[in-house]
N, C-alpha and C. Protein backbone atom coordinates (compact mmCIF):
# COMPACT_ATOMS: atom_id res chain seq x y z
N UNK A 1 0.84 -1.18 0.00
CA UNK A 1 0.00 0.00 0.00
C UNK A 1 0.89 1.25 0.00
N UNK A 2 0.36 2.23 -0.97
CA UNK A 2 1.44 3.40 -1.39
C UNK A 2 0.82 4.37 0.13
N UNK A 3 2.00 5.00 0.96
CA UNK A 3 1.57 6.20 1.47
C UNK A 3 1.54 7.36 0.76
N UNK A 4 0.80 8.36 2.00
CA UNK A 4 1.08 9.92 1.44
C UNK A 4 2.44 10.22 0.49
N UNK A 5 3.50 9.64 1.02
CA UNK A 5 4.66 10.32 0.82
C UNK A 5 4.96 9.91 -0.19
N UNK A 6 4.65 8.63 -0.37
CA UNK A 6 4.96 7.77 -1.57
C UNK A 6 4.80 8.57 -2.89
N UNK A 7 3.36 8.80 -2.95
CA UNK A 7 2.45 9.43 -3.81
C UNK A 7 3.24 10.77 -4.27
N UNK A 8 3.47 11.42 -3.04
CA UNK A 8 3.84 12.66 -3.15
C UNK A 8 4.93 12.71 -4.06
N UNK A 9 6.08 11.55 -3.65
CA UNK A 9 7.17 11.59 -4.46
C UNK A 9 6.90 11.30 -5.79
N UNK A 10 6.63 10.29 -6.08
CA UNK A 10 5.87 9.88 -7.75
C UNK A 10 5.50 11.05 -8.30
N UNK A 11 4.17 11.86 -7.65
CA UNK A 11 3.97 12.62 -8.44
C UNK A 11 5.05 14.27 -8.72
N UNK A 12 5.86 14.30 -7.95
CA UNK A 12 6.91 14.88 -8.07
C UNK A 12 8.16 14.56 -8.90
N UNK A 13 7.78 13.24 -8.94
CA UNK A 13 8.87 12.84 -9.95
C UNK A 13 8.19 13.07 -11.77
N UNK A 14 6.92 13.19 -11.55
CA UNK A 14 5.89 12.59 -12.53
C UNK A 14 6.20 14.87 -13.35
N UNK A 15 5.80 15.45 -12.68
CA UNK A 15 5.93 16.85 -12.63
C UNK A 15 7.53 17.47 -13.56
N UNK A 16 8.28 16.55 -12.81
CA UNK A 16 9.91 17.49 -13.53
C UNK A 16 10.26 15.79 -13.88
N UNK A 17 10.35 15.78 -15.03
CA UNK A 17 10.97 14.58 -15.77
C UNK A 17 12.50 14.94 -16.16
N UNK A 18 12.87 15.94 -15.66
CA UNK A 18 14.24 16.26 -16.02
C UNK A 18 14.91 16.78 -14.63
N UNK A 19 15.90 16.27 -14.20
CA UNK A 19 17.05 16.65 -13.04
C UNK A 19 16.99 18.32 -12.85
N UNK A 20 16.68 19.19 -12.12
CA UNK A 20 16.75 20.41 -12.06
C UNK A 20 16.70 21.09 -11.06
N UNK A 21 17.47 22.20 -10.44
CA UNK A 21 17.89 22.99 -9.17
C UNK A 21 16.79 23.13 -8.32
N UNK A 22 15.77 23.26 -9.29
CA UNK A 22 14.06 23.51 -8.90
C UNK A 22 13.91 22.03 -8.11
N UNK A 23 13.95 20.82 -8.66
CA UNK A 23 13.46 19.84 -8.47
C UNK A 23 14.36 19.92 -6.93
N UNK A 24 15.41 20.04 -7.21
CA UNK A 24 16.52 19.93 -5.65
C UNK A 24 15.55 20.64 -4.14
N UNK A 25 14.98 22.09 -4.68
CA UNK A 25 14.35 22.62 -3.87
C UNK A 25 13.10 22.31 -3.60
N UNK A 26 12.40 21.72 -4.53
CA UNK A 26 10.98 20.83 -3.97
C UNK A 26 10.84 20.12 -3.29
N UNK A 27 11.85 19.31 -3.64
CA UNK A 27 12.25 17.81 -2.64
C UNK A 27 12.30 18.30 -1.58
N UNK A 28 13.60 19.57 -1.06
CA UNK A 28 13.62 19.81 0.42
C UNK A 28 12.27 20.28 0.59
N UNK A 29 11.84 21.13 0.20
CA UNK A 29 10.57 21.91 0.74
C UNK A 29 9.42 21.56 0.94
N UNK A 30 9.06 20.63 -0.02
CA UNK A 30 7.58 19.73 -0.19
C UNK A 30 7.66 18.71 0.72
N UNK A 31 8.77 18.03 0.58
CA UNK A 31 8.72 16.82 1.32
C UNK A 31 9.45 16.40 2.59
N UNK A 32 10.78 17.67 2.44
CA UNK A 32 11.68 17.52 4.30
C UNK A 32 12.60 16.12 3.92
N UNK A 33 13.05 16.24 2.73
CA UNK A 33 14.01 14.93 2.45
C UNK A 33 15.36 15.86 1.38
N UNK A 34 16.18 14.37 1.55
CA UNK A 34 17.15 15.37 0.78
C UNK A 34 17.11 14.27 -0.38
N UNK A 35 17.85 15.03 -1.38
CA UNK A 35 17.39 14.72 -3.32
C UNK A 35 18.26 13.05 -3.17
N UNK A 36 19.07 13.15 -2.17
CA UNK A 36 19.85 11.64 -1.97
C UNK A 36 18.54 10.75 -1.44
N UNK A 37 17.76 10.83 -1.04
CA UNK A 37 17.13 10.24 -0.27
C UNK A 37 15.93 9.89 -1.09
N UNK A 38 15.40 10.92 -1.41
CA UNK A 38 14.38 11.10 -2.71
C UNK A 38 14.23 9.65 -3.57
N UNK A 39 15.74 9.91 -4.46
CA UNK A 39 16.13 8.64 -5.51
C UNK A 39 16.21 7.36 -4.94
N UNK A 40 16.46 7.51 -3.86
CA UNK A 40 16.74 6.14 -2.97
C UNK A 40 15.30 5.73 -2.88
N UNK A 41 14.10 6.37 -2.47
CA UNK A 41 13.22 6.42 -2.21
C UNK A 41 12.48 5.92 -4.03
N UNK A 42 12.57 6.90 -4.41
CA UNK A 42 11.71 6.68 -5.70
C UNK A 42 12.04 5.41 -6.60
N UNK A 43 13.42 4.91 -6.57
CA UNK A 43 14.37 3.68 -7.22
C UNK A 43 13.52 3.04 -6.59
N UNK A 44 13.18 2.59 -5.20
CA UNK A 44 12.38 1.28 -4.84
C UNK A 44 10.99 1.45 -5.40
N UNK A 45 10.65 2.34 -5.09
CA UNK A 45 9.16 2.62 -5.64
C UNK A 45 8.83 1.94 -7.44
N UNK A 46 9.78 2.57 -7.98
CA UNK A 46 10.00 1.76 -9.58
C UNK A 46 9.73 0.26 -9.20
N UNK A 47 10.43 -0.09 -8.40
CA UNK A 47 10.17 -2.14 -8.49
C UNK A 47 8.68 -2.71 -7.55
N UNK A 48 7.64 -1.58 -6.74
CA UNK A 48 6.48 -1.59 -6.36
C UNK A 48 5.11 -1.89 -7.26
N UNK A 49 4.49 -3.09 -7.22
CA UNK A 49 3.69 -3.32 -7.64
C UNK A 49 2.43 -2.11 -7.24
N UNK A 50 2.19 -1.91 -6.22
CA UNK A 50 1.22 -0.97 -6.19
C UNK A 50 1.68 0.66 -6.61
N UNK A 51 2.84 1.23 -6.43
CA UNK A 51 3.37 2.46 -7.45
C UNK A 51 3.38 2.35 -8.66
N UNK A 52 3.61 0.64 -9.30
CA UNK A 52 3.41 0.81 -10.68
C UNK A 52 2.18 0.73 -10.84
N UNK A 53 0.63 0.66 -10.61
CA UNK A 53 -0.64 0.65 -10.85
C UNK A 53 -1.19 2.27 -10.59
N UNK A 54 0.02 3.06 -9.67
CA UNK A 54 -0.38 4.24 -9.19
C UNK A 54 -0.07 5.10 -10.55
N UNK A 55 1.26 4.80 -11.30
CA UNK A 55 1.93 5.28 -12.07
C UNK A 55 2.65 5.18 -12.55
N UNK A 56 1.78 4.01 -13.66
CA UNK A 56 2.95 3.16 -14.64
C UNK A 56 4.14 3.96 -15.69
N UNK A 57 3.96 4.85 -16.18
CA UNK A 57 4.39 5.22 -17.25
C UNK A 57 5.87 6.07 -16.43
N UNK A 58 5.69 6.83 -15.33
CA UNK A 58 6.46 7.61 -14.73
C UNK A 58 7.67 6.66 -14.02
N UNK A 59 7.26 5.44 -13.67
CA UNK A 59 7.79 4.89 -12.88
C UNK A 59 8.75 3.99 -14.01
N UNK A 60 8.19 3.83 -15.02
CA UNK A 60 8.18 2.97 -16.25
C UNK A 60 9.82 3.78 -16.89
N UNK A 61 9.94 5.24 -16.52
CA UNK A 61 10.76 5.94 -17.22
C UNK A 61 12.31 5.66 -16.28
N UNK A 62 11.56 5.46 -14.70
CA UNK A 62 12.63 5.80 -13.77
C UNK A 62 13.66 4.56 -13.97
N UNK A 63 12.73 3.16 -14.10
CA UNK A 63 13.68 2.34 -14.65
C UNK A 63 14.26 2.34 -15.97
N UNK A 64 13.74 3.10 -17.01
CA UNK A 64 14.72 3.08 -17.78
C UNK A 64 16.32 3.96 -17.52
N UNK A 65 16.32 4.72 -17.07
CA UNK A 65 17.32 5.19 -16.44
C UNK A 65 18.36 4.27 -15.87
N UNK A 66 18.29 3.71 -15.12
CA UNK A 66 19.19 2.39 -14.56
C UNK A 66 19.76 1.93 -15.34
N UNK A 67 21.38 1.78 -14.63
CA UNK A 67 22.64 1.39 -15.96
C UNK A 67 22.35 0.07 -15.84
């Protein structure tokens, strides 16, 4: 089961599809995490069966990223 935060991050990730100073300052501000923590956070979320039903396509991108 996805929490608040979960969500929050997805759709924050879902919002800036591109790495950006902005995105650095959302993360702290929106959410009280740091952008290290974020990815750590959002990377597991990619391999979540219920984040991918929340938001396949976004999540769909994050693993393509992965070397």
């Amino acid at each position: 089961m996805l929490t608040d935060e979960d969500k929050a991050i997805i759709d924050l990730a879902r919002e800036h599809p591109v790495w950006s100073g902005t995105l650095e300052g959302r993360i702290r501000d929106e959410l009280d995490m740091s952008p290290v923590a974020f990815l750590q956070r959002l990377n597991y979320l990619a391999d979540d069966r219920d984040a991918n039903e929340y938001a396949p396509a976004v999540l769909r991108r994050i693993r393509e990223w992965r070397p």
